[in-house]
Protein backbone atom coordinates (compact mmCIF):
# COMPACT_ATOMS: atom_id res chain seq x y z
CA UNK A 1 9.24 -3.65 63.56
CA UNK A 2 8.51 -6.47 60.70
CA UNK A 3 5.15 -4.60 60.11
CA UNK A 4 6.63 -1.45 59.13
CA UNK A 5 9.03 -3.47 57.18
CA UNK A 6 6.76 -5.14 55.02
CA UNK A 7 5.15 -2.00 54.90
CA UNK A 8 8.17 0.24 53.82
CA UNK A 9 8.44 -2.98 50.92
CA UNK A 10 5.22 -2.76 49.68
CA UNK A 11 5.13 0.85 49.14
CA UNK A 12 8.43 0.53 47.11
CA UNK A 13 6.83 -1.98 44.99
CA UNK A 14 3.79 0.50 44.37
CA UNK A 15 6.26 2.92 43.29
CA UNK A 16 7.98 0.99 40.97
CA UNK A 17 5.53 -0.56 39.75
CA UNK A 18 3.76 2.98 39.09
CA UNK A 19 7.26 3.80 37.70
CA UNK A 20 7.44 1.36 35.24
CA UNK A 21 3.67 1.98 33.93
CA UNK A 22 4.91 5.94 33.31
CA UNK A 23 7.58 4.73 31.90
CA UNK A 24 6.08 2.49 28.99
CA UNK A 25 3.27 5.76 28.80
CA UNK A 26 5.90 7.65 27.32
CA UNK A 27 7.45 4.89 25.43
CA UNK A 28 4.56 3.60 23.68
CA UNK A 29 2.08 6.47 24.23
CA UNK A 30 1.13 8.77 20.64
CA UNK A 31 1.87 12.61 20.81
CA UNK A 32 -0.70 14.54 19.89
CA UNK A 33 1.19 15.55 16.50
CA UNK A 34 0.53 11.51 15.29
CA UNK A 35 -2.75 11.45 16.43
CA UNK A 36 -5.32 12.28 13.51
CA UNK A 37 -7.78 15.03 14.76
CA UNK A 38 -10.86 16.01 12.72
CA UNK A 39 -13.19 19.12 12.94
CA UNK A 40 -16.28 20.07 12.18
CA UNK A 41 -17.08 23.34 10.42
CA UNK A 42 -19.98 25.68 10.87
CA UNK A 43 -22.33 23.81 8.79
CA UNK A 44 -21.39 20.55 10.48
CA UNK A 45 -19.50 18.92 7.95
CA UNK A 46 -16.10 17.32 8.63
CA UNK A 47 -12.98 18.44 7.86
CA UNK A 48 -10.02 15.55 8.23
CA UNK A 49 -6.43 16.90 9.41
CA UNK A 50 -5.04 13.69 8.95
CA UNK A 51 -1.88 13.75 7.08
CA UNK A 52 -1.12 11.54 3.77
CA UNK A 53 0.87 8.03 5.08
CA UNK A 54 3.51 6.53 3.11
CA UNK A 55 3.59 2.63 3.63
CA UNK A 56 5.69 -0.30 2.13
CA UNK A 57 5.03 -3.48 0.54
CA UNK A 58 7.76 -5.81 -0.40
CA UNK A 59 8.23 -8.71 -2.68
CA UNK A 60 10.57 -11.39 -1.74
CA UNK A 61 10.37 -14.92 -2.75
CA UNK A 62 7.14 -14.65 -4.99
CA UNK A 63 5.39 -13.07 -2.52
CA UNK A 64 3.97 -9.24 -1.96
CA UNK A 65 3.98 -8.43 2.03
CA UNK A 66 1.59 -7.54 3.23
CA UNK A 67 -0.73 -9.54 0.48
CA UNK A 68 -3.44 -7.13 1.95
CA UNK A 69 -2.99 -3.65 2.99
CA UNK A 70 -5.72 -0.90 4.40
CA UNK A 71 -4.79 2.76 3.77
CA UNK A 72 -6.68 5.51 3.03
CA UNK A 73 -7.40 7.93 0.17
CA UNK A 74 -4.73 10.59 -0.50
CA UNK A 75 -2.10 7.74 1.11
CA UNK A 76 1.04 6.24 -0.90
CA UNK A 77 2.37 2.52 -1.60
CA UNK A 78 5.76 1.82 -2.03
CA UNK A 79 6.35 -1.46 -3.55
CA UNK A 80 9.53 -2.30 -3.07
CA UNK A 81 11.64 -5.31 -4.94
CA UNK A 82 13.82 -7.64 -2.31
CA UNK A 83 13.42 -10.69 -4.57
CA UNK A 84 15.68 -12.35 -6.81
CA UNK A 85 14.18 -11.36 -10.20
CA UNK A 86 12.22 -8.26 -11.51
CA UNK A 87 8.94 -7.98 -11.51
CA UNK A 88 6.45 -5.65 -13.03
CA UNK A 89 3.35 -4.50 -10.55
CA UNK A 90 0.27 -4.36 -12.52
CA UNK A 91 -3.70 -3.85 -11.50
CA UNK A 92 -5.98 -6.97 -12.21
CA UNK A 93 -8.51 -6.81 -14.99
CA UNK A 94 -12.14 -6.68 -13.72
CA UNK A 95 -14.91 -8.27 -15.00
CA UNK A 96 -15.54 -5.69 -17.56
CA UNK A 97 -12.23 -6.08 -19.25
CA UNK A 98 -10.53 -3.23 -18.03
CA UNK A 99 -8.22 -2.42 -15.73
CA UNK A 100 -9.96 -2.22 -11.67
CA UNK A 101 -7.52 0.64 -11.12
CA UNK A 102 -6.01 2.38 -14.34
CA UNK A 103 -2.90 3.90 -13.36
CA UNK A 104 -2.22 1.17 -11.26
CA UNK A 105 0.79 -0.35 -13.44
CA UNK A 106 4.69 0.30 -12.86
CA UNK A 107 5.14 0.30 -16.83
CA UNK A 108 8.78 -0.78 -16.70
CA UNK A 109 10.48 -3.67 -14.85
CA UNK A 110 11.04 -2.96 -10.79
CA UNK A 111 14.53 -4.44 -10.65
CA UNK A 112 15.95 -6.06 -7.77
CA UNK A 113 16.54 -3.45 -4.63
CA UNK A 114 14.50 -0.83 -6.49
CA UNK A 115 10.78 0.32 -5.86
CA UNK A 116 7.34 1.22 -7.61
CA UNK A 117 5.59 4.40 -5.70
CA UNK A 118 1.59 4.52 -6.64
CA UNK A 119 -0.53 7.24 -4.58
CA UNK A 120 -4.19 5.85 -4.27
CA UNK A 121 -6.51 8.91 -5.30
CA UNK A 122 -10.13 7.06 -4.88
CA UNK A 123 -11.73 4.58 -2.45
CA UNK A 124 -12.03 0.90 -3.14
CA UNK A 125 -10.56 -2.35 -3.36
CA UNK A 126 -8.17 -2.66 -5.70
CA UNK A 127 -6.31 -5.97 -6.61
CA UNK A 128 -2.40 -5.99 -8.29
CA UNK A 129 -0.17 -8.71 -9.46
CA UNK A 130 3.10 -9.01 -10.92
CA UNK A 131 2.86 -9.03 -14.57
CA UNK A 132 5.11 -12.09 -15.05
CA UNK A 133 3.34 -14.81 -12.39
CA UNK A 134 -0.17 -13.52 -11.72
CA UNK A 135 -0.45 -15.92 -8.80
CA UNK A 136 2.03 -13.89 -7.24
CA UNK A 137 -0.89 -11.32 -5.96
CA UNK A 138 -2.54 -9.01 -3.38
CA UNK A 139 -4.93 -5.96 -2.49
CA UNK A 140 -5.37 -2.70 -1.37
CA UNK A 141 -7.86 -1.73 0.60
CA UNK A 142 -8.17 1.98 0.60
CA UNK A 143 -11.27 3.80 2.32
CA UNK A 144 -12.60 7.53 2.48
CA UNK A 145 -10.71 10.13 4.69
């Protein structure tokens, strides 16, 4: 009788246990409408579905969060002001002089609880900073689709 017990027990626990992984599947799994899917044409060259991404960086304290950020081309950065002061989000100047990304420059002041939206059209590293403390820094790492 104890056999069958244990038995009857340990077969629950396999169930729940199965349970619970189905469970966190569904949770945690990706549809298949977030998943990026790529084909290949006739010729063979590739065709990406994937759809433009919108993603945040924020300033608080003297400090841009995430200080580096990977996207990809076509994709958007929202830089968005939770410090105490304005700030002014502005590309480095590269070696030559010039800007590394011209465009790459909010213009006006980003005032506290408001945000600067840039959409990254080309592939590269590009480095920003705000315009009143350039130690207060980061990148963007944006690669081909």
């Amino acid at each position: 009788m104890e056999q069958r017990s244990n038995n009857g027990l340990m077969w629950f626990e396999i169930m729940l246990v199965l349970a619970v992984f189905i469970l966190a599947l569904i949770h945690f799994g990706e549809t298949t409408s977030q998943l990026q899917t790529t084909n290949v044409t006739a010729n063979g060259s590739l065709i990406n579905n994937r759809k433009p991404r919108i993603y945040s960086v924020f300033y608080k304290a003297g400090v841009f969060s995430p200080t580096n950020l990977r996207i990809r081309v076509g994709d958007t950065v929202k830089f968005q002001n939770d410090g105490l002061t304005s700030l002014r989000v502005i590309s480095d100047i590269g070696d030559n002089g010039e800007e590394v990304l011209s465009g790459l420059d909010s213009i006006n002041d980003v005032k506290v609880g408001e945000s600067y939206i840039y959409r990254f059209s080309k592939s590269g590293i590009f480095s920003y900073h705000n315009f009143y403390n350039e130690l207060e820094r980061g990148t963007v790492i944006v690669r081909d689709l």
